[in-house]
C-alpha atoms as a PDB file:
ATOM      1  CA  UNK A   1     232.335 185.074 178.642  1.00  0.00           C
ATOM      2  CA  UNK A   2     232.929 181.643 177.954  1.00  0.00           C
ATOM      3  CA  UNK A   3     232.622 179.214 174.870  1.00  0.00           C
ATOM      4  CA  UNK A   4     233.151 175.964 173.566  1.00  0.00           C
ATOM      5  CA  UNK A   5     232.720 174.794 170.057  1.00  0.00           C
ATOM      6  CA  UNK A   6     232.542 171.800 168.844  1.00  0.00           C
ATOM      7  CA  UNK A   7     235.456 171.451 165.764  1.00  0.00           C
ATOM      8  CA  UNK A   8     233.328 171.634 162.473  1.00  0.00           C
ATOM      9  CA  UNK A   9     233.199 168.239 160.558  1.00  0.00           C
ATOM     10  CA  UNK A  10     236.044 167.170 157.547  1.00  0.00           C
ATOM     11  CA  UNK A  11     239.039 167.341 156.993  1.00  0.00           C
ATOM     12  CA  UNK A  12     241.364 166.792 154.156  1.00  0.00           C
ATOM     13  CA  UNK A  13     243.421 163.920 153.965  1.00  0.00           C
ATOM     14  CA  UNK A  14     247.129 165.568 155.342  1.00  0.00           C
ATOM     15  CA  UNK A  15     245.162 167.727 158.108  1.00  0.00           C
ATOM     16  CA  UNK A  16     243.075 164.838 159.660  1.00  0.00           C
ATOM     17  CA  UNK A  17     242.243 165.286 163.283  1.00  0.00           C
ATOM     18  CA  UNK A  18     242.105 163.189 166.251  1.00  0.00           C
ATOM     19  CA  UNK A  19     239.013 161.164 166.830  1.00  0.00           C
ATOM     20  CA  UNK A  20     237.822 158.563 169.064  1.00  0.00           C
ATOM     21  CA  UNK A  21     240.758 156.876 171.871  1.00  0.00           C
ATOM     22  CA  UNK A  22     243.235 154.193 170.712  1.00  0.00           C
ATOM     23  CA  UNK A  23     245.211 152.033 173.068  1.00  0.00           C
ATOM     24  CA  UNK A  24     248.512 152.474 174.206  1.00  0.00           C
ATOM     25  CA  UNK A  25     250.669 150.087 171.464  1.00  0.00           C
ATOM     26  CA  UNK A  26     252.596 147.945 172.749  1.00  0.00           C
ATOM     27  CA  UNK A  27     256.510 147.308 171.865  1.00  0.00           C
ATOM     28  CA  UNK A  28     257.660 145.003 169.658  1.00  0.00           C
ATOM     29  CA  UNK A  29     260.789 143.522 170.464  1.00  0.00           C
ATOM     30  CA  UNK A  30     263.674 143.417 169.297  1.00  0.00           C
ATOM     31  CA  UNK A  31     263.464 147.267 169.285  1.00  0.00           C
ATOM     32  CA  UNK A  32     266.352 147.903 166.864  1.00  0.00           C
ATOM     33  CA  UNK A  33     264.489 149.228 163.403  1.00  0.00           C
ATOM     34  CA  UNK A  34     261.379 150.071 165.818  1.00  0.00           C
ATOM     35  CA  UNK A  35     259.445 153.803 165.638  1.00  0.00           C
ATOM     36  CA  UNK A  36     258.066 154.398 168.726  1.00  0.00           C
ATOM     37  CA  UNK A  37     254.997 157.394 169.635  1.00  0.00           C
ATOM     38  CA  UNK A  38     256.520 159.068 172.849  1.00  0.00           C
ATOM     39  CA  UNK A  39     254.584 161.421 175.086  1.00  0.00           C
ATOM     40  CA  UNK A  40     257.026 164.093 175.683  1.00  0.00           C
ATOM     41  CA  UNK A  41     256.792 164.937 178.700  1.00  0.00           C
ATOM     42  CA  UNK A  42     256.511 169.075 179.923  1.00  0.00           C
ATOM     43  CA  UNK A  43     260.349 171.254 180.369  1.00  0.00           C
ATOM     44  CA  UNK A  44     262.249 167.941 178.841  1.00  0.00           C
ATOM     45  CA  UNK A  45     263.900 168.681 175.667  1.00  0.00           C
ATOM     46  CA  UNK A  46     263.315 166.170 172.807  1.00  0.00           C
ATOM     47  CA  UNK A  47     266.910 165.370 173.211  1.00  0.00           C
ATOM     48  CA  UNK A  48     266.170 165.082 176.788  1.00  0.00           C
ATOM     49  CA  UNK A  49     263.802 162.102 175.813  1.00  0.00           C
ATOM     50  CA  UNK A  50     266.362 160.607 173.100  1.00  0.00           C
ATOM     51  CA  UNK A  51     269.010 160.134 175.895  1.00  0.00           C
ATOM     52  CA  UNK A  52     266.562 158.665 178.291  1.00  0.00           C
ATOM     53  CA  UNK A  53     265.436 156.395 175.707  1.00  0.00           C
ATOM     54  CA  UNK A  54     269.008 155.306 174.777  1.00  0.00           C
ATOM     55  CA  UNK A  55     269.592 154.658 178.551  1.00  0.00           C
ATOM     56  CA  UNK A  56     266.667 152.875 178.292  1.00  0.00           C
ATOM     57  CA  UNK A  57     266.653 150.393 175.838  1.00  0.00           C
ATOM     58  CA  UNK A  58     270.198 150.438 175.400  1.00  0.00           C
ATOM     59  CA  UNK A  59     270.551 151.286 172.093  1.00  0.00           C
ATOM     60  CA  UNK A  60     273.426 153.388 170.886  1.00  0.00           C
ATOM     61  CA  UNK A  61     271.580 154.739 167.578  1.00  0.00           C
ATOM     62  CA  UNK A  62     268.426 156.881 169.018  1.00  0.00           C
ATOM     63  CA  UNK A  63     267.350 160.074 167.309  1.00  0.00           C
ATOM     64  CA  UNK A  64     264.110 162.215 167.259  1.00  0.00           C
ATOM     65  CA  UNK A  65     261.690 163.212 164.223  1.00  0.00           C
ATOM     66  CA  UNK A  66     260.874 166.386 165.212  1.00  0.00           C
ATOM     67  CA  UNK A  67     261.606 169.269 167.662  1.00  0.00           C
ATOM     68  CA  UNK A  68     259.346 169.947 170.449  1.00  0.00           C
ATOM     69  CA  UNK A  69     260.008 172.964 172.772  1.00  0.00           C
ATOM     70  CA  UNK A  70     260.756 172.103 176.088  1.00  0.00           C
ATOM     71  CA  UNK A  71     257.505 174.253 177.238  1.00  0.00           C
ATOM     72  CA  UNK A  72     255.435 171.849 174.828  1.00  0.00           C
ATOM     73  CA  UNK A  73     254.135 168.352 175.554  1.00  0.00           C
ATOM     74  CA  UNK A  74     252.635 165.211 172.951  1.00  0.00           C
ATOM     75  CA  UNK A  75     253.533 163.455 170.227  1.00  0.00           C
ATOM     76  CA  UNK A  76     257.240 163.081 169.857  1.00  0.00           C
ATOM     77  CA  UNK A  77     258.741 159.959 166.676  1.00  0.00           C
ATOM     78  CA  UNK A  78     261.464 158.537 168.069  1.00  0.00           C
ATOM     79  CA  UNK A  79     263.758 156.185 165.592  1.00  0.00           C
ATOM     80  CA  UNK A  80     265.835 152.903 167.260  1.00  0.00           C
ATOM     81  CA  UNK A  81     269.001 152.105 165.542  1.00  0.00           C
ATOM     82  CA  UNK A  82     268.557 151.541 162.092  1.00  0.00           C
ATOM     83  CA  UNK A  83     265.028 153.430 161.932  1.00  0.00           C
ATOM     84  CA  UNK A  84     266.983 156.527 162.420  1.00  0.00           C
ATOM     85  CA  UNK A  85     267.561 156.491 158.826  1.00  0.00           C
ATOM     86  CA  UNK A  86     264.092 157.198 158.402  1.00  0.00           C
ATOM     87  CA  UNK A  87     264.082 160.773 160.024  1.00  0.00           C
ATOM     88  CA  UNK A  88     263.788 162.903 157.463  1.00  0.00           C
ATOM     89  CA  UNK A  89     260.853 161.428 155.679  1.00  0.00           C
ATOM     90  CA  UNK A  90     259.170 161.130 159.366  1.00  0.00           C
ATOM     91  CA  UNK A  91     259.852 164.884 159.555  1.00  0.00           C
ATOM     92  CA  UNK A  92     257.379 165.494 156.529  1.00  0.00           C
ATOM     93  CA  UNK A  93     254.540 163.701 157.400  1.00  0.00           C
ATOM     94  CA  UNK A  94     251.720 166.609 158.239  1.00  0.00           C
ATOM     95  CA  UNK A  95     251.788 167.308 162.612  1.00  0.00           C
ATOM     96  CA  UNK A  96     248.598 168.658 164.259  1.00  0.00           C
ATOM     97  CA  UNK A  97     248.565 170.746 167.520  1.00  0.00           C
ATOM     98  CA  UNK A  98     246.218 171.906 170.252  1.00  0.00           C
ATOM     99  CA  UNK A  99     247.260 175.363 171.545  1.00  0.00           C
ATOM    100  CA  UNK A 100     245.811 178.132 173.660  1.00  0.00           C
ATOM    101  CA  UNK A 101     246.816 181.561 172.644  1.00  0.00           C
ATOM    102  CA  UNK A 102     247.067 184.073 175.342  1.00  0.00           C
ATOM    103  CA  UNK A 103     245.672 187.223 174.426  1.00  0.00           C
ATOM    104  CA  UNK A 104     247.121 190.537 175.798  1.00  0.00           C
ATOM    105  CA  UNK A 105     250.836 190.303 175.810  1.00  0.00           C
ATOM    106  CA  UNK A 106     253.687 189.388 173.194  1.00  0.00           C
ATOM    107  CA  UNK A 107     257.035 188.067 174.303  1.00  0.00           C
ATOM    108  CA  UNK A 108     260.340 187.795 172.993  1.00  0.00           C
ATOM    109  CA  UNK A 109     259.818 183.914 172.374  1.00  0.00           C
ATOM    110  CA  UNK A 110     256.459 183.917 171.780  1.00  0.00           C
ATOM    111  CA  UNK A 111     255.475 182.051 174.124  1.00  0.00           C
ATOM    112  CA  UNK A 112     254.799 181.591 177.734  1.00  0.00           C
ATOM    113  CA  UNK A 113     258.625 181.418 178.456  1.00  0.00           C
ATOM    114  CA  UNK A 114     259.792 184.701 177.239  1.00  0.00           C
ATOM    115  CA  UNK A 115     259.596 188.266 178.159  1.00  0.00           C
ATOM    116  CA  UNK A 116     256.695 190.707 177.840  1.00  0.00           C
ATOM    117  CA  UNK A 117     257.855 192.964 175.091  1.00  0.00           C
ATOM    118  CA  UNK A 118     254.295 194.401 174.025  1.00  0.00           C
ATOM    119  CA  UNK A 119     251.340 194.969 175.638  1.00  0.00           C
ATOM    120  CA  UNK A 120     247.522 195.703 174.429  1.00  0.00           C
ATOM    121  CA  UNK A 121     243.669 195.621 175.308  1.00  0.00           C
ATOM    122  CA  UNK A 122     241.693 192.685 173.968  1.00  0.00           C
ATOM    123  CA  UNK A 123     238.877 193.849 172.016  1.00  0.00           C
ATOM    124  CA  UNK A 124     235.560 192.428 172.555  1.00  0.00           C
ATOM    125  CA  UNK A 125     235.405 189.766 170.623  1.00  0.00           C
ATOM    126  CA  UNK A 126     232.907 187.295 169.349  1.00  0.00           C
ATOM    127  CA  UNK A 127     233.168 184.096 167.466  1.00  0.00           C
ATOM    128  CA  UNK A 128     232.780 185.142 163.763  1.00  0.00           C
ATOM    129  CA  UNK A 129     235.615 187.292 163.747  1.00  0.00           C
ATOM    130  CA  UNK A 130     238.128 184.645 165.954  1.00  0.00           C
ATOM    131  CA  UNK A 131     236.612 182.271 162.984  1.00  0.00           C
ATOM    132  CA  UNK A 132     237.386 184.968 160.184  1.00  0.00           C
ATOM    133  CA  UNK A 133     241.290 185.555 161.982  1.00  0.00           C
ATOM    134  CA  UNK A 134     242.130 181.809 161.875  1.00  0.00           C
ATOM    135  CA  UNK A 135     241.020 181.287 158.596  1.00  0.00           C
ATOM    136  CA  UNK A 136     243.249 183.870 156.881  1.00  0.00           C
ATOM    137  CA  UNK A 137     245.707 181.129 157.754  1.00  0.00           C
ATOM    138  CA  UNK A 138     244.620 178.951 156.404  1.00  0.00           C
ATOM    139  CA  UNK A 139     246.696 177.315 153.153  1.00  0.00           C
ATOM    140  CA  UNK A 140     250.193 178.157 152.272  1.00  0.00           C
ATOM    141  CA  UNK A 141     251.554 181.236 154.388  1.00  0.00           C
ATOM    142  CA  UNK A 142     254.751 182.987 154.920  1.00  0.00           C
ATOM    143  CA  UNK A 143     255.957 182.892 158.592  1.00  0.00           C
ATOM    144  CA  UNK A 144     258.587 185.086 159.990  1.00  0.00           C
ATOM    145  CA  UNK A 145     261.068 183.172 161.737  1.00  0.00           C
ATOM    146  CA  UNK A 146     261.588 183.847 165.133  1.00  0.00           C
ATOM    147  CA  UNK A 147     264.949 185.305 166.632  1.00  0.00           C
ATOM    148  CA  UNK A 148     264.457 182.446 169.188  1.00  0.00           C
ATOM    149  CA  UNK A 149     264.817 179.028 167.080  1.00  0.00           C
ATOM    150  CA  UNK A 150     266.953 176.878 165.390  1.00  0.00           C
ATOM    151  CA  UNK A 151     267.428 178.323 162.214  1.00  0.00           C
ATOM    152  CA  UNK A 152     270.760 179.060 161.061  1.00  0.00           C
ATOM    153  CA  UNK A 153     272.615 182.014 159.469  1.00  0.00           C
ATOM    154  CA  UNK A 154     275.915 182.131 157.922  1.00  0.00           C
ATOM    155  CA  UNK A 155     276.550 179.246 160.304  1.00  0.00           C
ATOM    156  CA  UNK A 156     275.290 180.404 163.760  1.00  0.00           C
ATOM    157  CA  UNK A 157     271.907 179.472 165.174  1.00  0.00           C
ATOM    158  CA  UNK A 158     269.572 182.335 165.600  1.00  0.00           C
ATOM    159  CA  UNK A 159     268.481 181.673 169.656  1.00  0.00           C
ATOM    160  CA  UNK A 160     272.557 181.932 170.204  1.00  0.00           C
ATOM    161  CA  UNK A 161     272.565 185.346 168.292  1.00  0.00           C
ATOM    162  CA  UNK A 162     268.990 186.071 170.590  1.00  0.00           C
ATOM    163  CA  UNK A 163     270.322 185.584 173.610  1.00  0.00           C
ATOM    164  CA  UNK A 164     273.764 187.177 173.568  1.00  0.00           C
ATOM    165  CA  UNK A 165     271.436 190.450 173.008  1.00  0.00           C
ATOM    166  CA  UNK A 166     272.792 190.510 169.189  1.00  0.00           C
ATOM    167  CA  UNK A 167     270.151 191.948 166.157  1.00  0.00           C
ATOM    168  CA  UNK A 168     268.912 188.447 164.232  1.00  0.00           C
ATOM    169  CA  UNK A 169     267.987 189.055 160.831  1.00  0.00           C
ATOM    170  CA  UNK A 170     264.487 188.572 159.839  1.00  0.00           C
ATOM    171  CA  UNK A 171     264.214 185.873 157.729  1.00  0.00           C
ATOM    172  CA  UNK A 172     260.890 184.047 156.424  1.00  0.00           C
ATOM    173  CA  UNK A 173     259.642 181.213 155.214  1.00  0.00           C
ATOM    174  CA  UNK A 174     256.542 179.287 153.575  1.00  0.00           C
ATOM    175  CA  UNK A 175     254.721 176.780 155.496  1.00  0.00           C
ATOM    176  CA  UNK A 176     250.984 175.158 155.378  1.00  0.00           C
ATOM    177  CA  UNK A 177     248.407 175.208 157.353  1.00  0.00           C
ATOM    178  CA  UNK A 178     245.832 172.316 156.476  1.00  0.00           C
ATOM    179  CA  UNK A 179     243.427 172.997 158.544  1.00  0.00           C
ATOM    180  CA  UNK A 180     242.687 175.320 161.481  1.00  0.00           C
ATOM    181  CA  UNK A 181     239.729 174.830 164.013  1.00  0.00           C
ATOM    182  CA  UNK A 182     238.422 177.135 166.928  1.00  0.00           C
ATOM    183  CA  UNK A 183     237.780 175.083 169.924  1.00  0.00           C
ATOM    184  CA  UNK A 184     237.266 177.527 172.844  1.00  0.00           C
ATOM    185  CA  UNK A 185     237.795 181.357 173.768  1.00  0.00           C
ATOM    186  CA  UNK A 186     237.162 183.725 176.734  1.00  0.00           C
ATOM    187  CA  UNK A 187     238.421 187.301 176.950  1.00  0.00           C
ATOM    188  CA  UNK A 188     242.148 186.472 177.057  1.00  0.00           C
ATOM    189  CA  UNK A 189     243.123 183.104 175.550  1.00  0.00           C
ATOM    190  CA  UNK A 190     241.943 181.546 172.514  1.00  0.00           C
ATOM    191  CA  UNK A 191     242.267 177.625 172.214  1.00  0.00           C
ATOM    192  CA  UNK A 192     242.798 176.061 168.757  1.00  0.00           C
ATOM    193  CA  UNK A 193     243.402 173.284 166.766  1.00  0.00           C
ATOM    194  CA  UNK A 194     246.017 173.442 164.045  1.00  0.00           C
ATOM    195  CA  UNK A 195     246.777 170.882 161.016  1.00  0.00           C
ATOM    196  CA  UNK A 196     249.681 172.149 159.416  1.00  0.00           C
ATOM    197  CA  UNK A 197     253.014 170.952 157.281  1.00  0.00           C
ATOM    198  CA  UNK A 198     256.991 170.867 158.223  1.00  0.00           C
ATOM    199  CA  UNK A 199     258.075 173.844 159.805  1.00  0.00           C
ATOM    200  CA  UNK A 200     255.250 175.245 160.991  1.00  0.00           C
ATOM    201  CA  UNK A 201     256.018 177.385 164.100  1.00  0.00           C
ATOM    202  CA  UNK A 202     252.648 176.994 165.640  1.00  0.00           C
ATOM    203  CA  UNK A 203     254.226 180.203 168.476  1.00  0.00           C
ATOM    204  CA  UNK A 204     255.077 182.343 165.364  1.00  0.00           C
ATOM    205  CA  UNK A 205     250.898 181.554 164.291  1.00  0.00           C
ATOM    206  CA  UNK A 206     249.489 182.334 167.597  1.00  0.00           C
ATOM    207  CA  UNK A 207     251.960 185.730 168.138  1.00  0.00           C
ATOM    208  CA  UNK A 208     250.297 186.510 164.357  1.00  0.00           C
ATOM    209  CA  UNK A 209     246.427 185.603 164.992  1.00  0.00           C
ATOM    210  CA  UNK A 210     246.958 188.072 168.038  1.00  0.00           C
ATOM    211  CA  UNK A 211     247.502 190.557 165.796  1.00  0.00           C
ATOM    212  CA  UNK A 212     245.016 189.799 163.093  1.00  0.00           C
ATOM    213  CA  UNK A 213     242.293 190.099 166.483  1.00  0.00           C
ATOM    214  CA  UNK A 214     243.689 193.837 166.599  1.00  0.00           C
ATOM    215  CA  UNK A 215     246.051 192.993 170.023  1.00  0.00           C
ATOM    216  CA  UNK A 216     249.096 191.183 171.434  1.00  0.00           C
ATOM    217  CA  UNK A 217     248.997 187.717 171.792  1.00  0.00           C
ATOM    218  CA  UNK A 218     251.913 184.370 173.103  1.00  0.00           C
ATOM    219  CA  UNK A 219     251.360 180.710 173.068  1.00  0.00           C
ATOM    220  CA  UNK A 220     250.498 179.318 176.605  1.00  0.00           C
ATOM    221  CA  UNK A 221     250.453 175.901 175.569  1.00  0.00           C
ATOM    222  CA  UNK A 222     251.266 173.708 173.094  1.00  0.00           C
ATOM    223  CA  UNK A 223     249.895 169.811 172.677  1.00  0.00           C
ATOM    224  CA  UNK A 224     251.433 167.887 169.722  1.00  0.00           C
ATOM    225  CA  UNK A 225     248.575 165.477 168.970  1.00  0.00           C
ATOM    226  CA  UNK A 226     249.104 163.605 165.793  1.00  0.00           C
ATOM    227  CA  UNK A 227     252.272 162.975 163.398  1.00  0.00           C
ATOM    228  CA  UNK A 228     251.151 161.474 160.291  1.00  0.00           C
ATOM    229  CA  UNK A 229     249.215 158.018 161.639  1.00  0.00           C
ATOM    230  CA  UNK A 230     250.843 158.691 165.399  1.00  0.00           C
ATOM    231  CA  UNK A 231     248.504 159.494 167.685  1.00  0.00           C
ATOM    232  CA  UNK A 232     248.608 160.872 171.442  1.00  0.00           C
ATOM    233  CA  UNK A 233     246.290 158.361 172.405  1.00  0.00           C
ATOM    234  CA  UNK A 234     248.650 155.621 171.507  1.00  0.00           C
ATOM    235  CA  UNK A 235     251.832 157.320 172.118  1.00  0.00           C
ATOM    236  CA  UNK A 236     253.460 155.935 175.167  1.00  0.00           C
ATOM    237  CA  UNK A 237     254.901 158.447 178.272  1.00  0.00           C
ATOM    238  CA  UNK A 238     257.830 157.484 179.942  1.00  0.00           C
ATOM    239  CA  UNK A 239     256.811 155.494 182.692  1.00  0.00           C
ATOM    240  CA  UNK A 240     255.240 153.088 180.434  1.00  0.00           C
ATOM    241  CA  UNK A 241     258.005 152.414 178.054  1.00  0.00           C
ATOM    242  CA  UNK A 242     259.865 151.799 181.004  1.00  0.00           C
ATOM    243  CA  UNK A 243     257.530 149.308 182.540  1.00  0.00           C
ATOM    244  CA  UNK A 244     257.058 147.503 179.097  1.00  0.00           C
ATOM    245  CA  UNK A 245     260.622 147.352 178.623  1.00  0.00           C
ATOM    246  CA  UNK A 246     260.581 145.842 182.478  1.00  0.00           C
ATOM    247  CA  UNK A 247     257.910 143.114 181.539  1.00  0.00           C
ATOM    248  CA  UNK A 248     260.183 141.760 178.861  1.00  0.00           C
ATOM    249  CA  UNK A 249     261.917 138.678 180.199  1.00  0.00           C
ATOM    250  CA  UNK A 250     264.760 138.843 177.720  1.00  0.00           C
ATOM    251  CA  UNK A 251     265.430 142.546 177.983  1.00  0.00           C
ATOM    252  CA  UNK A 252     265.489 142.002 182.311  1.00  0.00           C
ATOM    253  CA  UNK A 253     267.829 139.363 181.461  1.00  0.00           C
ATOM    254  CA  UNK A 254     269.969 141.348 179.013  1.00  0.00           C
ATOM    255  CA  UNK A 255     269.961 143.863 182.085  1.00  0.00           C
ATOM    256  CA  UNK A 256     270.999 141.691 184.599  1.00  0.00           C
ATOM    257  CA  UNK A 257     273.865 140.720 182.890  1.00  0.00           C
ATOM    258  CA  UNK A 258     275.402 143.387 182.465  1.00  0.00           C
END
């Protein structure tokens, strides 16, 4: 069966949650020293969307605050020339993520991209214990780290070590999870909202609720929704940077030139 909850009320201050729509901002030129909101757009890499933007805009100094997987879509900082200075304090400010956890099967990734490594029956399952799952989750955890990230050991990055077939070591960390909100379930998926802290692996937290429920779980999908004050409401895809960028006289001009 079916059901949709409405998100309970409150939040605190770092785990905020979307509300109401916001329009699109538009950019303020010159762009050099600019943040912009990007809406990342599904299988593109973040660095995908840094080298788009740099074709873009023409700026040589583009970087990213904060990974997305390629599966993932939403919210993704990305810092013009001398913003890029600013990355690692973007990288702190709290994130918050819609996901649907499928229920059933764990993969090697854990998520929809990997391989089924476990299998096992979904209980029946009714709101108060989903509720009671999330919310031992709630606060400061430990997290495993998954053999298929970016983490590094004695040098090497652990999805290299993965995917040559090689034994990663299991390394964990602590993360926080603000605030975490049941928005939907059936009998095989689960759909949440999570407010969490820097290096969350929101795929490492589904894999782990899946477990909590008594059976094997992956994340299906993953919406970044809000970085700090940027919102996915006002975060602007691809196709509209471009045709801001186009409706700027001086920037077709700079173009042209060239």
């Amino acid at each position: 069966m079916k059901n949709n909850l409405t998100p309970g009320a409150g939040a605190s201050p770092a785990g905020q949650v979307s509300t109401g729509v916001m329009e699109k901002k538009s950019l303020q030129f010159p762009l050099d020293g600019k943040i912009l909101a990007v809406c990342k757009p599904r299988d593109w890499t973040s660095f995908d969307v840094v080298n788009k933007i740099r074709r873009l805009t023409r700026i040589k100094k583009v970087g990213h605050a904060g990974t997305l997987d390629p599966f993932a879509t939403g919210v993704l900082l990305i810092c013009l020339g001398s913003a890029t200075r600013q990355s690692a304090t973007l990288m702190d400010l709290p994130k918050e993520y819609l996901a649907e956890i499928a229920l059933g099967s764990e993969t090697d990734t854990q998520d929809l991209t990997g391989k089924v490594i476990t299998e096992k029956r979904v209980p029946l399952l009714d709101a108060a214990q989903i509720e009671a799952a999330l919310q031992s989750f709630s606060g400061e955890i430990e997290q495993e780290i998954p053999a298929y990230s970016a983490a590094k050991v004695e040098g090497q990055r652990l999805y290299k070590l993965a995917r040559k077939g090689k034994e990663t070591p299991q390394l964990r960390k602590k993360v926080v999870i603000y605030r975490i909100d049941l928005l939907e379930w059936g009998a095989d998926f689960i759909k949440i909202r999570v407010a969490c802290g820097r290096g969350t692996y929101v795929r490492t937290l589904a894999r782990d609720i899946a477990r909590k429920l008594d059976t094997a779980g992956h994340l299906r999908v993953l919406v970044r929704t809000r970085v700090g004050d940027y919102t996915l409401e006002e975060a602007l895809t691809i196709e509209e940077l471009q045709q801001q960028l186009n409706q700027n006289k001086n920037y077709v001009a700079a173009n042209r030139q060239e």
